[in-house]
Protein backbone atom coordinates (compact mmCIF):
# COMPACT_ATOMS: atom_id res chain seq x y z
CA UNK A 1 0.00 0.00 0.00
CA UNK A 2 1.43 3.65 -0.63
CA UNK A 3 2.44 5.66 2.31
CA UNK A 4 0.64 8.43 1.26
CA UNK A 5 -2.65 6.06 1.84
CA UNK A 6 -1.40 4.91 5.27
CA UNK A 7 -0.84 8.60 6.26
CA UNK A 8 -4.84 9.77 4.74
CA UNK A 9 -6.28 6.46 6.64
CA UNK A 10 -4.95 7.05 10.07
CA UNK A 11 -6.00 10.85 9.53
CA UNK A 12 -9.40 10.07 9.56
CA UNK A 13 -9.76 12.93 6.69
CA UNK A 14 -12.51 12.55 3.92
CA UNK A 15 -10.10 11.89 0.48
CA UNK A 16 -9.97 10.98 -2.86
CA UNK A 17 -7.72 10.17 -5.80
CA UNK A 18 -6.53 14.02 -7.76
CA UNK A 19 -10.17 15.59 -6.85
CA UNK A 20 -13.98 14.99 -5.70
CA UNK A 21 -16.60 14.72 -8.78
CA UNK A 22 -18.66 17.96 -9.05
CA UNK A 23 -20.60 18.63 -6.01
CA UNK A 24 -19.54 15.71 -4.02
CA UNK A 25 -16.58 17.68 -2.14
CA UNK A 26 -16.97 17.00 1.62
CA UNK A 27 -16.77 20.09 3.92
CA UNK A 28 -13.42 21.41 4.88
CA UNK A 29 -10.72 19.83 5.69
CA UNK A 30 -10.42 17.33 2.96
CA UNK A 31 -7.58 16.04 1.17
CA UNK A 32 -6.99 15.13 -1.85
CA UNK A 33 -3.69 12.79 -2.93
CA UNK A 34 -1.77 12.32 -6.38
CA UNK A 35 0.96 10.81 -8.27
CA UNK A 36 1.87 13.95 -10.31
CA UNK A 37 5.37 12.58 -11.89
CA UNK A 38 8.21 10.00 -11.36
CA UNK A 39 11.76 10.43 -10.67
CA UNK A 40 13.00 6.96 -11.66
CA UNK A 41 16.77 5.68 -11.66
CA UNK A 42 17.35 4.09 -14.83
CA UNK A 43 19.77 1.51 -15.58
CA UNK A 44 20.58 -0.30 -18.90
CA UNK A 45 18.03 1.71 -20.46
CA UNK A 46 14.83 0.30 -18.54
CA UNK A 47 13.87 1.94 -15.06
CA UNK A 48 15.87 -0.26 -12.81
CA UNK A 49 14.36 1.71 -9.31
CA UNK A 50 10.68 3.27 -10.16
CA UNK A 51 9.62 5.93 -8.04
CA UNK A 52 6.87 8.11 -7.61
CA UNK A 53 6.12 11.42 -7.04
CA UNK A 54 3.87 12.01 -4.49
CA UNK A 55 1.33 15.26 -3.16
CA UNK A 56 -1.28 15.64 -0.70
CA UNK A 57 -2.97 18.49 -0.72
CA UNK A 58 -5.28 19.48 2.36
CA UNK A 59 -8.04 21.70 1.66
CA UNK A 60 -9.13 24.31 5.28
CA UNK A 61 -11.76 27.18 5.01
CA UNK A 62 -9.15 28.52 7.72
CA UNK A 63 -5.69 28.17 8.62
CA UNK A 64 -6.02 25.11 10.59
CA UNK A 65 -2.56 24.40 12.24
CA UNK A 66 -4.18 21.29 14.33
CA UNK A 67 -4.71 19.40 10.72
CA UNK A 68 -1.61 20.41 9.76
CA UNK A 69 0.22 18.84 12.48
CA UNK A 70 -1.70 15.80 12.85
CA UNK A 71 -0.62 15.11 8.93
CA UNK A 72 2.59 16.31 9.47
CA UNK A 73 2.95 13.69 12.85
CA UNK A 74 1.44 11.21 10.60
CA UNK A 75 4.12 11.53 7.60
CA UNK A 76 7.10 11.72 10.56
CA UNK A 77 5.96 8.35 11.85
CA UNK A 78 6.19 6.63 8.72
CA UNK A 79 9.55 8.25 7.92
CA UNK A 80 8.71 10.12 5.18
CA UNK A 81 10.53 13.09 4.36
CA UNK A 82 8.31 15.91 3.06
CA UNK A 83 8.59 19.49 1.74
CA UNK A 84 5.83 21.81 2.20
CA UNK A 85 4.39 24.94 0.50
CA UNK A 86 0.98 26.58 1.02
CA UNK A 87 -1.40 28.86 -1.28
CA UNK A 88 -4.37 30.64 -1.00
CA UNK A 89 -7.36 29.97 -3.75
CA UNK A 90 -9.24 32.93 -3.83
CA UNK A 91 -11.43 31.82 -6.22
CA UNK A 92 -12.49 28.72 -3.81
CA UNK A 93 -11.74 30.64 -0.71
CA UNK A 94 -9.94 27.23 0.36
CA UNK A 95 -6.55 27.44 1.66
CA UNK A 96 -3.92 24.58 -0.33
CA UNK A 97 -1.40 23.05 1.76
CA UNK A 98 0.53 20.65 -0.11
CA UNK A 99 3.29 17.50 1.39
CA UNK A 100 5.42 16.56 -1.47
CA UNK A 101 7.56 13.81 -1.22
CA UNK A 102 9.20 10.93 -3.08
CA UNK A 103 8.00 7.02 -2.28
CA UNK A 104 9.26 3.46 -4.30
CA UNK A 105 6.25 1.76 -6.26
């Protein structure tokens, strides 16, 4: 099973797969995970070590720091290293904050 599923199961978060169909979006917070792009070590001209990109992106109405740090727990415990970034959608008055990391296939 992918980390990133471990982490969203134990976070008790609503989720889904790159986005919610129209009009099924849960309430905030919510995440949503996805598999954006691979960084795979190639050897002898066939990927010899696949990985995969990973992001989760959690969706707040608010700056909600307790989310944040239950994820961020979450991602510690299962040794994942992480970078982090944040936006502001004004036109979904959602804030973004999305975990990017790296994890084998």
């Amino acid at each position: 099973m992918s980390k990133a599923l471990t982490v969203l199961q134990a976070s008790g978060l609503p989720f889904a797969y790159d986005h919610f169909a129209e009009g099924e979006s849960p309430q905030p917070p919510f995440a949503v995970y996805l598999f954006p792009n691979s960084n795979n070590f190639a050897a002898d001209n066939v990927v010899y070590y696949p990985v995969h990109e990973v992001s989760i992106e959690l969706y707040t109405d608010k700056k909600d720091l307790t989310t944040e740090n239950l994820l961020e727990r979450l991602l510690f415990e299962n040794e994942i290293f992480y970078e982090k970034s944040e936006v502001w959608i004004e036109s979904e008055k959602l804030y973004e904050v999305i975990y990017s990391f790296e994890e084998e296939k």
